[in-house]
Protein backbone atom coordinates (compact mmCIF):
# COMPACT_ATOMS: atom_id res chain seq x y z
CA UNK A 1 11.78 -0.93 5.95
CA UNK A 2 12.13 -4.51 7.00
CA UNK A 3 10.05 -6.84 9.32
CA UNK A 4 12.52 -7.82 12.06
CA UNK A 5 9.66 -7.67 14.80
CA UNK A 6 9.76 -11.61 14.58
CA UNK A 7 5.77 -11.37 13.82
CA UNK A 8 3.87 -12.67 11.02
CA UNK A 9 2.79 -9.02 9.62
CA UNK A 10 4.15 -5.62 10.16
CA UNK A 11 2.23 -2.40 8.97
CA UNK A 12 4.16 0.57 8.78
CA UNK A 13 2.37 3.86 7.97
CA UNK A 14 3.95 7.70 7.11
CA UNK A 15 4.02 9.93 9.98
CA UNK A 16 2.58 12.91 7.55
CA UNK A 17 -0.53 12.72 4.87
CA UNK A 18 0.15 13.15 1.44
CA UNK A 19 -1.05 16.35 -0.16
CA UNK A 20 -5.01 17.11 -0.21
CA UNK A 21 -4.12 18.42 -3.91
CA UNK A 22 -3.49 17.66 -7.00
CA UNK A 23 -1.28 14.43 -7.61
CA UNK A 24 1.00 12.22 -5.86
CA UNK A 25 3.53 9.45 -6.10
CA UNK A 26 5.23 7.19 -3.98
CA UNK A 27 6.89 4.13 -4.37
CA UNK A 28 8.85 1.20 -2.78
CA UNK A 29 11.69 -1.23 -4.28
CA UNK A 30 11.88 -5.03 -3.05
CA UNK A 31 14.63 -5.66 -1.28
CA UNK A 32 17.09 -7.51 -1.93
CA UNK A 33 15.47 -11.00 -0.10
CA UNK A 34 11.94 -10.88 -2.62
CA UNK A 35 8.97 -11.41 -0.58
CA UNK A 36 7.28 -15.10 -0.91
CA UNK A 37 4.64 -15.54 -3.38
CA UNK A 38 1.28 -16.51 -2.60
CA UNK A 39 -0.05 -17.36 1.11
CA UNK A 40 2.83 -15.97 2.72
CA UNK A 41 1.48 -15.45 6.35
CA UNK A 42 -0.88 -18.22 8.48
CA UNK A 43 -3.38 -15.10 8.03
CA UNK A 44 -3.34 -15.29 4.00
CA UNK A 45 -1.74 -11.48 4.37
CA UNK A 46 0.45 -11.12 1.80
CA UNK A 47 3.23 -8.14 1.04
CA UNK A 48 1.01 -4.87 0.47
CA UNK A 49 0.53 -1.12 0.05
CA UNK A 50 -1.81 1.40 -0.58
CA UNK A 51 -3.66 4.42 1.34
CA UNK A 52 -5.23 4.63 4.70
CA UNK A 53 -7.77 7.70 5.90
CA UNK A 54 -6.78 7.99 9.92
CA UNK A 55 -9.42 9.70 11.42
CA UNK A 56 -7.91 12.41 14.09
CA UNK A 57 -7.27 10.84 17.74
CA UNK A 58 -7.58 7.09 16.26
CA UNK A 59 -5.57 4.66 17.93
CA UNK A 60 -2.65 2.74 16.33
CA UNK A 61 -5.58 -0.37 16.47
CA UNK A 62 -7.69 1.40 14.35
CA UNK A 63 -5.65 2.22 11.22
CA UNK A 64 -3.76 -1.17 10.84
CA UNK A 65 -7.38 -2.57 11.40
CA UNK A 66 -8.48 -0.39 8.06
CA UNK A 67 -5.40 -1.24 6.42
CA UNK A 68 -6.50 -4.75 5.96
CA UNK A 69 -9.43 -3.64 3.43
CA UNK A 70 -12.01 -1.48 5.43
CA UNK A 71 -14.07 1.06 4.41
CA UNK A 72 -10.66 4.16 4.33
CA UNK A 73 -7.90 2.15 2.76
CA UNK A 74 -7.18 1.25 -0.06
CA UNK A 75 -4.89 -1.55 -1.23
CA UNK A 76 -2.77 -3.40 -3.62
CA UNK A 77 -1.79 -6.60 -2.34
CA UNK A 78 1.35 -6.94 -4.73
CA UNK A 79 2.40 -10.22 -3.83
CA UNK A 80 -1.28 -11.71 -4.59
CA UNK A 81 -2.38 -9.57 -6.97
CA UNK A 82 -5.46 -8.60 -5.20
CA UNK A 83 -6.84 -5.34 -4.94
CA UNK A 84 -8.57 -4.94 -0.60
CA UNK A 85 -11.30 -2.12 -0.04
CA UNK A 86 -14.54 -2.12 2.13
CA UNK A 87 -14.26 -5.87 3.08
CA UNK A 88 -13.65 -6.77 -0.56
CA UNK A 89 -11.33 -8.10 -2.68
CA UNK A 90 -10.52 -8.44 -6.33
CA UNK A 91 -8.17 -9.42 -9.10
CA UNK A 92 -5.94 -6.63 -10.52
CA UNK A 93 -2.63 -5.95 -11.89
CA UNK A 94 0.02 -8.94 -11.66
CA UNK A 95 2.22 -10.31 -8.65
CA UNK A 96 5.60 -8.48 -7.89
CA UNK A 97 8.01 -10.48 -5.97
CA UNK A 98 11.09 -10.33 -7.09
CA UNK A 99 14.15 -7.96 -5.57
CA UNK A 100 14.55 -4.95 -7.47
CA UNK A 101 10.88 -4.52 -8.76
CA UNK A 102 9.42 -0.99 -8.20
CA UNK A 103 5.46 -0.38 -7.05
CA UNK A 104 4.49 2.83 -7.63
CA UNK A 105 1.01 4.24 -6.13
CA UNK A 106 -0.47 7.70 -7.89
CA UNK A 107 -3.09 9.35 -6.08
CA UNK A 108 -5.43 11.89 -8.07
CA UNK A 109 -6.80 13.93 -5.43
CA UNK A 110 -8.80 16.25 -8.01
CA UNK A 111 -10.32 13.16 -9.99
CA UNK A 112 -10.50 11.19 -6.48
CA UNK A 113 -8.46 7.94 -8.07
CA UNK A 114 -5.66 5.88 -6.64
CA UNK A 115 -4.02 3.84 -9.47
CA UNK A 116 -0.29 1.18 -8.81
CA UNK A 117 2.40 0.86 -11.11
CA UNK A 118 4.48 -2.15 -11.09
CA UNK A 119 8.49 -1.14 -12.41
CA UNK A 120 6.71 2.25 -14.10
CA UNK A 121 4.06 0.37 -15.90
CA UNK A 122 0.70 1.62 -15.18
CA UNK A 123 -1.50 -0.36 -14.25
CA UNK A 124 -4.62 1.18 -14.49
CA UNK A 125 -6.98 3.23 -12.27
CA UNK A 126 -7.64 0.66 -9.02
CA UNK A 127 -10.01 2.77 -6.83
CA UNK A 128 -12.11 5.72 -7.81
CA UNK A 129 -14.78 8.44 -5.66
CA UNK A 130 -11.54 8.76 -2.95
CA UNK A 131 -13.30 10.89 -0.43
CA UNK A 132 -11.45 14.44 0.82
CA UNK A 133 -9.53 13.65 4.38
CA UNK A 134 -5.94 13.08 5.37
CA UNK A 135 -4.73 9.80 3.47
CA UNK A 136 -1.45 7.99 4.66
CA UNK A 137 0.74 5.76 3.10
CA UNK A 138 1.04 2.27 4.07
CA UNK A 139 3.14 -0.90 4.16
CA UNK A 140 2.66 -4.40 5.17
CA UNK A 141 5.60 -6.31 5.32
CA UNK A 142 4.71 -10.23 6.06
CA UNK A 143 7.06 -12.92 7.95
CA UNK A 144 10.36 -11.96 9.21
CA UNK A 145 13.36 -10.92 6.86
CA UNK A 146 10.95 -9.29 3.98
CA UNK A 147 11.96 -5.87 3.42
CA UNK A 148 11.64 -2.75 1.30
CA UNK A 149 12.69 0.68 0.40
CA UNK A 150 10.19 3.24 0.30
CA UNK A 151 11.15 6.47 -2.05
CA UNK A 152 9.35 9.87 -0.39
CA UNK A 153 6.55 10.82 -2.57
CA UNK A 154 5.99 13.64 -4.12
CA UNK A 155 3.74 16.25 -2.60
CA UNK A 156 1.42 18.43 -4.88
CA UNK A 157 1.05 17.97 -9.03
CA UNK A 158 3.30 15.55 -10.64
């Protein structure tokens, strides 16, 4: 996945939900540019990923909107080291930048949690009381030339 649209941001999300049980994984690898630290778009967006709830017949509009912390995502912020949900945001975790490095999401479906893992360190459960509905993965991928490689998750119990 790589932002070649010549845009500030671009959010990519899966075409299929993740399972509605058990546990699952996915992950993405920096490529082999890095993404810039810090305040890396003029919108203070940095290089992200998480979960977004898509209501059925929303428009493209409405889940990129959510992606940027509404009330159905939920997101790490890797290259700030913020966690974004319901208009908020907080510390958590540590900044991943560098090529190689490995962010990991787990999503407990039956304990309704969503931790991150940063090169298969856990970092510790980020969101909890995930409510039942489809949930997506999703990427943001700011300025031109960042990329990544996004590993299918896993589907059902780890």
């Amino acid at each position: 996945l790589e932002n070649k649209t010549g845009h500030n941001l671009t959010r990519i999300r899966a075409k299929t939900p993740i399972s509605s049980n058990g546990k699952s994984y996915w992950e993405i690898t920096i490529g082999r540019s890095g993404v810039p630290e810090g305040n890396i778009s003029g919108n203070g967006v940095g290089a992200a990923l998480g979960m977004v709830m898509v209501r059925p017949n929303s428009k493209r509009e409405q889940w990129t909107t959510e992606q940027l912390g509404g009330m159905y995502s939920w997101i790490f912020n890797f290259s700030r080291a913020w966690l974004l949900h319901a208009g908020e945001r907080r510390a958590y975790g540590e900044r991943a930048y560098r090529p190689g490095q490995r962010i990991g999401v787990t999503i407990d479906r039956q304990a309704g949690t969503i931790s991150f893992s940063a090169d298969g360190r856990d970092l510790g459960i980020a969101f909890t009381n995930i409510p039942p509905g489809d949930l997506y993965p999703v990427v943001t991928l700011p300025v031109r030339g960042c990329s990544v490689t996004a590993d299918a998750y896993i589907r059902g119990v780890l």
